[in-house]
N, C-alpha and C. Protein backbone atom coordinates (compact mmCIF):
# COMPACT_ATOMS: atom_id res chain seq x y z
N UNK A 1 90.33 140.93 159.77
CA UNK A 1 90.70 139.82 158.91
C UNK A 1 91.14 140.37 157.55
N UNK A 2 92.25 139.83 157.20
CA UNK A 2 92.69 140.09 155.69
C UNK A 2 92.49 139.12 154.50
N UNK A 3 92.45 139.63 153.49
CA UNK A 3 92.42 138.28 151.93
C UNK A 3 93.59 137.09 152.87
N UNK A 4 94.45 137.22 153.10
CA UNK A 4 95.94 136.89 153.47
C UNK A 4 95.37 135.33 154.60
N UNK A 5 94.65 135.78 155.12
CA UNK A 5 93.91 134.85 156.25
C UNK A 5 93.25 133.93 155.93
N UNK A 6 91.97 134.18 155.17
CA UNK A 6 91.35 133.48 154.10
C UNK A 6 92.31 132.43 153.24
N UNK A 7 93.34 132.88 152.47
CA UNK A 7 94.08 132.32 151.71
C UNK A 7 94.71 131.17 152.13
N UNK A 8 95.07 130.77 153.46
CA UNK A 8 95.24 129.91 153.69
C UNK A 8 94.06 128.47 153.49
N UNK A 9 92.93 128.69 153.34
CA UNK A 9 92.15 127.58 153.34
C UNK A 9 91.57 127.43 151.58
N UNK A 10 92.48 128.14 151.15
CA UNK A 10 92.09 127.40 149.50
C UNK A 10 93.43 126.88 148.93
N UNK A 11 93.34 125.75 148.25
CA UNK A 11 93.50 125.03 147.43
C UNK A 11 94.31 125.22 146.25
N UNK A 12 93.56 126.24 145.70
CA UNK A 12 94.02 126.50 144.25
C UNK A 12 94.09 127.96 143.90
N UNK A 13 93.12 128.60 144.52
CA UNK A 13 93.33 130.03 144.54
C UNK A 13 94.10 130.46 145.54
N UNK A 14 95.35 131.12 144.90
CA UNK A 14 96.41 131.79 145.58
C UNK A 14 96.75 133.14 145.49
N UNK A 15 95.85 133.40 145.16
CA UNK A 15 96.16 135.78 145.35
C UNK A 15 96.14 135.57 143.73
N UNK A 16 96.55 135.16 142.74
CA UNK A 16 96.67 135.34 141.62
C UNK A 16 95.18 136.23 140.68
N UNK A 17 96.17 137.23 140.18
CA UNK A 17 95.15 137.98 139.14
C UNK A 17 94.43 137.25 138.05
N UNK A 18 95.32 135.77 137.70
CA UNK A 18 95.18 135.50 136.55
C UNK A 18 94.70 133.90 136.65
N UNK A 19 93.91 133.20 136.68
CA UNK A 19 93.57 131.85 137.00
C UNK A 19 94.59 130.99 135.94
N UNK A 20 95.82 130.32 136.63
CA UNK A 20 96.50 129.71 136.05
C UNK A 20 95.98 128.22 134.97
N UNK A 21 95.30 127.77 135.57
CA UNK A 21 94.18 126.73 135.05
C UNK A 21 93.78 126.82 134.12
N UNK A 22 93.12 128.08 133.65
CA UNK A 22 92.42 128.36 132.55
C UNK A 22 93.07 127.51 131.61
N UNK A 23 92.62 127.34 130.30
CA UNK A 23 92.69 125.99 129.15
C UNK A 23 93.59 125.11 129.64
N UNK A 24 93.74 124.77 131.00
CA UNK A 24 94.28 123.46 130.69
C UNK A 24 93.91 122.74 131.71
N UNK A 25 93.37 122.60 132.84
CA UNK A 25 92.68 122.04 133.68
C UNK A 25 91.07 122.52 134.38
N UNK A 26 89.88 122.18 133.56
CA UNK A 26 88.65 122.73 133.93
C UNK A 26 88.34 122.77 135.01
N UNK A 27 88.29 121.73 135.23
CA UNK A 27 87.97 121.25 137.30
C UNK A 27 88.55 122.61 138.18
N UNK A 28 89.71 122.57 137.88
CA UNK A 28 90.62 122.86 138.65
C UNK A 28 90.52 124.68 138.46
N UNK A 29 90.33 125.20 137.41
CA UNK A 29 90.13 126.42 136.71
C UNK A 29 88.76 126.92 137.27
N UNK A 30 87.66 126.23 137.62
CA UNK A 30 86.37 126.47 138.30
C UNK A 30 86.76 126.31 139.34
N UNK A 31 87.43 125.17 140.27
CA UNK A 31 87.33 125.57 141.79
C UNK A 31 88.50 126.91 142.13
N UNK A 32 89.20 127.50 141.46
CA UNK A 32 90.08 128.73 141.57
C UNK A 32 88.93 129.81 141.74
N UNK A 33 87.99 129.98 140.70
CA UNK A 33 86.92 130.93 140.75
C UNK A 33 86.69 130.85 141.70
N UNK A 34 85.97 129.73 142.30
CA UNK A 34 85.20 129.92 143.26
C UNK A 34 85.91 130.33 144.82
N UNK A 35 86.90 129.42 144.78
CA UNK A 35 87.78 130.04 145.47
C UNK A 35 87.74 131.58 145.90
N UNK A 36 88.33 132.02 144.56
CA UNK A 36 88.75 133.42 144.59
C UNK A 36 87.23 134.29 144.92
N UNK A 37 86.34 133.66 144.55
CA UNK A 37 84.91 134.25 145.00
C UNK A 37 84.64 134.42 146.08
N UNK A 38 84.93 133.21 146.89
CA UNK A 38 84.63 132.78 148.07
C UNK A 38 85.36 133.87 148.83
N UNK A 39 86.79 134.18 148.54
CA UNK A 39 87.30 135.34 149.43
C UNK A 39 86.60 136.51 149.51
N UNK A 40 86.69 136.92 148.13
CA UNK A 40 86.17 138.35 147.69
C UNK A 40 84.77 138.56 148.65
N UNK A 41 83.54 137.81 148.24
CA UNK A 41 82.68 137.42 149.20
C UNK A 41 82.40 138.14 150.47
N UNK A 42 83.04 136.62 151.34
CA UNK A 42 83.71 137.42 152.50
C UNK A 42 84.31 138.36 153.24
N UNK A 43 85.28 138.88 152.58
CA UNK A 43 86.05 140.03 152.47
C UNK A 43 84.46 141.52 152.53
N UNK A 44 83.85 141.84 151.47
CA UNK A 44 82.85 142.69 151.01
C UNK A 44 82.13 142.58 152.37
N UNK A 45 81.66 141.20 152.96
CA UNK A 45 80.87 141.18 153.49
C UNK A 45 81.58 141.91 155.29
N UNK A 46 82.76 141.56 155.38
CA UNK A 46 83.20 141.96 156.73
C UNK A 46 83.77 143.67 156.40
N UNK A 47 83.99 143.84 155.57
CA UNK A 47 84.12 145.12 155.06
C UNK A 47 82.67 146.24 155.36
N UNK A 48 81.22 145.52 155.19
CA UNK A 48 79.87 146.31 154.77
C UNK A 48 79.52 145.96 156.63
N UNK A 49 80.25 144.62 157.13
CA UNK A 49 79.59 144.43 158.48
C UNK A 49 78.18 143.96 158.80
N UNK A 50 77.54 143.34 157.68
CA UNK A 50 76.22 142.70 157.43
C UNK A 50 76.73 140.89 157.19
N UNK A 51 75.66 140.28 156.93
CA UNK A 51 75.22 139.51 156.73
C UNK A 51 75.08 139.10 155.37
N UNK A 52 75.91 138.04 155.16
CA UNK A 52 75.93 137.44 153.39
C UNK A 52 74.67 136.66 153.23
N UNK A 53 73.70 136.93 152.46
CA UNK A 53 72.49 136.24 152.07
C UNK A 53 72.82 135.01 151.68
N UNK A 54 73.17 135.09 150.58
CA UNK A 54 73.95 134.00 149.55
C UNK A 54 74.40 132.63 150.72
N UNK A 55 75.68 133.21 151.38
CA UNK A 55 76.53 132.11 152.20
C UNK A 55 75.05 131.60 152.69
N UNK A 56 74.21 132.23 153.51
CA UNK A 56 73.53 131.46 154.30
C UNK A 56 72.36 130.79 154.00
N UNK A 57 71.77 130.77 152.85
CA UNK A 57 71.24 129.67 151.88
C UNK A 57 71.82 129.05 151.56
N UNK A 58 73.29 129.41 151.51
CA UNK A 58 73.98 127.59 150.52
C UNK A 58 74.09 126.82 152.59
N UNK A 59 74.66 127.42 153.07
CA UNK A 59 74.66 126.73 154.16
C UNK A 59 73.50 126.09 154.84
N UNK A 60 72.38 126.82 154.67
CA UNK A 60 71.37 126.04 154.97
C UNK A 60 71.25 124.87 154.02
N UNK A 61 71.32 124.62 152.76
CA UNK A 61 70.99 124.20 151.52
C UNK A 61 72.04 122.85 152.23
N UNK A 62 73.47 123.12 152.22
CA UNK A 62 74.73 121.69 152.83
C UNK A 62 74.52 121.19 153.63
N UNK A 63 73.60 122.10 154.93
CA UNK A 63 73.20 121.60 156.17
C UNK A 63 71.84 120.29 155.97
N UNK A 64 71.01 120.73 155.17
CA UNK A 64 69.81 120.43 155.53
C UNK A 64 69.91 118.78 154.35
N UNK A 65 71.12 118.78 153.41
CA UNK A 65 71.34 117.15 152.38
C UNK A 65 71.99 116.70 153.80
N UNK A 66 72.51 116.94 154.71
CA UNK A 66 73.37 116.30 155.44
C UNK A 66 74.74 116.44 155.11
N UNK A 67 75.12 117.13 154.64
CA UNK A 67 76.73 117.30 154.65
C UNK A 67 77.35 117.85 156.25
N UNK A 68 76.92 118.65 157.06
CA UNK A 68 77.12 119.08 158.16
C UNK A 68 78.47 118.81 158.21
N UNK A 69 78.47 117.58 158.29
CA UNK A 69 79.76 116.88 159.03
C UNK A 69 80.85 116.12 158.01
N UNK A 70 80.72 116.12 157.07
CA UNK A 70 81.13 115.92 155.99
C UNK A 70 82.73 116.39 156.30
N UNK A 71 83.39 116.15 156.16
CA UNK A 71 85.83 116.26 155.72
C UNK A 71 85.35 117.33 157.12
N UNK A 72 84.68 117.76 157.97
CA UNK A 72 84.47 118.22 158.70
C UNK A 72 86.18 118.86 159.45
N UNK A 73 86.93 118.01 159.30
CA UNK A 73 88.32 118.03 159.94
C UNK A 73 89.42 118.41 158.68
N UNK A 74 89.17 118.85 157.59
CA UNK A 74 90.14 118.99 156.56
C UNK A 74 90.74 120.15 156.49
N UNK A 75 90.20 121.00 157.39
CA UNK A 75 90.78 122.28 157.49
C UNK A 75 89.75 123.10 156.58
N UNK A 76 89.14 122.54 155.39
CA UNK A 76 88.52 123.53 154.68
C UNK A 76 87.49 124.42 155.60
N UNK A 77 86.77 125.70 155.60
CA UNK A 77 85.81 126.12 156.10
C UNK A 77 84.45 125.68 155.25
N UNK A 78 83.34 125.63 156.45
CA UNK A 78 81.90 124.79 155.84
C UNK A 78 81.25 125.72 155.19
N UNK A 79 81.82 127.25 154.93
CA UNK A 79 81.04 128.18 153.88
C UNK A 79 81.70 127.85 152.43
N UNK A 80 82.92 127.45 152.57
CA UNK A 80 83.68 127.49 151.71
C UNK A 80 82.74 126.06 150.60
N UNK A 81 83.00 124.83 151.92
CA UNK A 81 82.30 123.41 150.88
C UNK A 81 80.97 123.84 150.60
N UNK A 82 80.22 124.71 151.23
CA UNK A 82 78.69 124.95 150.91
C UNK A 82 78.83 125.48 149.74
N UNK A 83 79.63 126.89 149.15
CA UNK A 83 80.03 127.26 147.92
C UNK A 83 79.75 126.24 147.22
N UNK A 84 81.19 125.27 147.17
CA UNK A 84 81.02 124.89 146.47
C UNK A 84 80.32 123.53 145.73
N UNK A 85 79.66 123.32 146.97
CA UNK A 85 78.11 121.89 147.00
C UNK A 85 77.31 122.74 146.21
N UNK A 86 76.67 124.12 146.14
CA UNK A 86 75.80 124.84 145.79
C UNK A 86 76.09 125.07 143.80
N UNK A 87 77.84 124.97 143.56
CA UNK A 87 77.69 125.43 142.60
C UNK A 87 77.90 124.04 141.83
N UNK A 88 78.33 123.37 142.52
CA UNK A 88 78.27 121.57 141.92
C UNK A 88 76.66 121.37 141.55
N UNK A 89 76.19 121.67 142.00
CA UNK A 89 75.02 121.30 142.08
C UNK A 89 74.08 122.13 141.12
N UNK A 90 74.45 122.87 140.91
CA UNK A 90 74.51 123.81 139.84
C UNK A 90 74.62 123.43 138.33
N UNK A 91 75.45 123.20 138.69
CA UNK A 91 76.61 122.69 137.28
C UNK A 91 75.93 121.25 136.50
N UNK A 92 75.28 120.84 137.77
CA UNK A 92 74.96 119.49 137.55
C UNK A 92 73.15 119.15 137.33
N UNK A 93 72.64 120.35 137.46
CA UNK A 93 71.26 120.71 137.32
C UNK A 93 70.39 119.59 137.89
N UNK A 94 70.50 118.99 139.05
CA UNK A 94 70.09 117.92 139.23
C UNK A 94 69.42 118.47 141.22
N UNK A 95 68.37 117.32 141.29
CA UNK A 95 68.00 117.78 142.99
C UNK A 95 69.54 118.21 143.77
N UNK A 96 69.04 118.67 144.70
CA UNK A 96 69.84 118.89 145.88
C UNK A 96 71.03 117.63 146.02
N UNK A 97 69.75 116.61 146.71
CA UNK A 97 69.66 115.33 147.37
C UNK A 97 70.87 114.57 146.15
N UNK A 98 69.92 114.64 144.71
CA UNK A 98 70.92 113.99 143.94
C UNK A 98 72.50 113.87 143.93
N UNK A 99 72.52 115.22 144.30
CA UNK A 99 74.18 115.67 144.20
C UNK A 99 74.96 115.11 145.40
N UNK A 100 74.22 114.78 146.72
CA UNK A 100 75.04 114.64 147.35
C UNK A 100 76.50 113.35 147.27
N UNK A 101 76.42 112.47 146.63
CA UNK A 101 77.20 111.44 147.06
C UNK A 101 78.31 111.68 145.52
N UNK A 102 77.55 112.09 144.41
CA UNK A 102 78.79 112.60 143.77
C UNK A 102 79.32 113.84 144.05
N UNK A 103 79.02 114.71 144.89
CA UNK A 103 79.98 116.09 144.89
C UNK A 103 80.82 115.40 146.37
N UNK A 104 80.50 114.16 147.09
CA UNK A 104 81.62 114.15 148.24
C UNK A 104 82.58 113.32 147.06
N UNK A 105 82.62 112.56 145.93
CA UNK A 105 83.74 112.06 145.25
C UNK A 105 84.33 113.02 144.60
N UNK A 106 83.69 113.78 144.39
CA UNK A 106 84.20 114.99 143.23
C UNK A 106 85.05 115.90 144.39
N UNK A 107 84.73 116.13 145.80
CA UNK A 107 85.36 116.88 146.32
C UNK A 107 86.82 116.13 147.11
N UNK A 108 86.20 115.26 147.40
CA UNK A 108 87.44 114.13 147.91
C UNK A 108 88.53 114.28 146.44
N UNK A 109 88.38 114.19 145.74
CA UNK A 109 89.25 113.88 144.28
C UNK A 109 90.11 115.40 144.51
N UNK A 110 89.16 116.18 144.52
CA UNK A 110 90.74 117.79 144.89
C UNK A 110 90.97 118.20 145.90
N UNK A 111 89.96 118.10 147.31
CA UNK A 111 90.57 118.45 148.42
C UNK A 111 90.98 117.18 149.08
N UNK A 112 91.13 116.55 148.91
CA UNK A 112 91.10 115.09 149.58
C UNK A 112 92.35 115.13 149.53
């Protein structure tokens, strides 16, 4: 698998060195990071041939509010929305549970 492969299922991050977003769209400037995280990530991890810790706590973490099934069909990958449920949730310093029904509007609003 290459970055190149991956790249197809983001959004906003597009190979770019430079996060176009930056000062002028926040939203949009954070889901690029993560994005671009989300590859890198992956990438390291199929590169080392182990097991990403990280991915599989946030996935347990998306699995277990009930997102499972969530845009399930949007093409996005469910490590990818766990990312970024984990860092919404984050951001938002609030329970798990709390987050769920605003991070599906917040995510519907850019991948939607």
């Amino acid at each position: 698998m290459k970055e190149s492969d991956l790249l197809q299922y983001c959004r906003y991050y597009k190979g770019e060195r430079k996060n176009p977003y930056e000062g002028k769209e926040q939203n949009k400037a954070m889901l690029w990071m993560y994005e671009r995280a989300w590859i890198h990530d992956t990438m390291a991890v199929i590169a080392r041939g182990d097991a990403n810790v990280s991915e599989s706590r946030n996935l347990d973490e998306y699995v277990a509010v009930g997102l499972s099934d969530f845009e399930n069909a949007d093409g996005v990958p469910i490590t990818l929305k766990s990312l970024l449920f984990n860092r919404y949730a984050q951001g938002n310093m609030s329970s798990l549970a709390d987050c769920v029904e605003p991070f599906k509007k917040f995510y519907k609003q850019y991948y939607g």
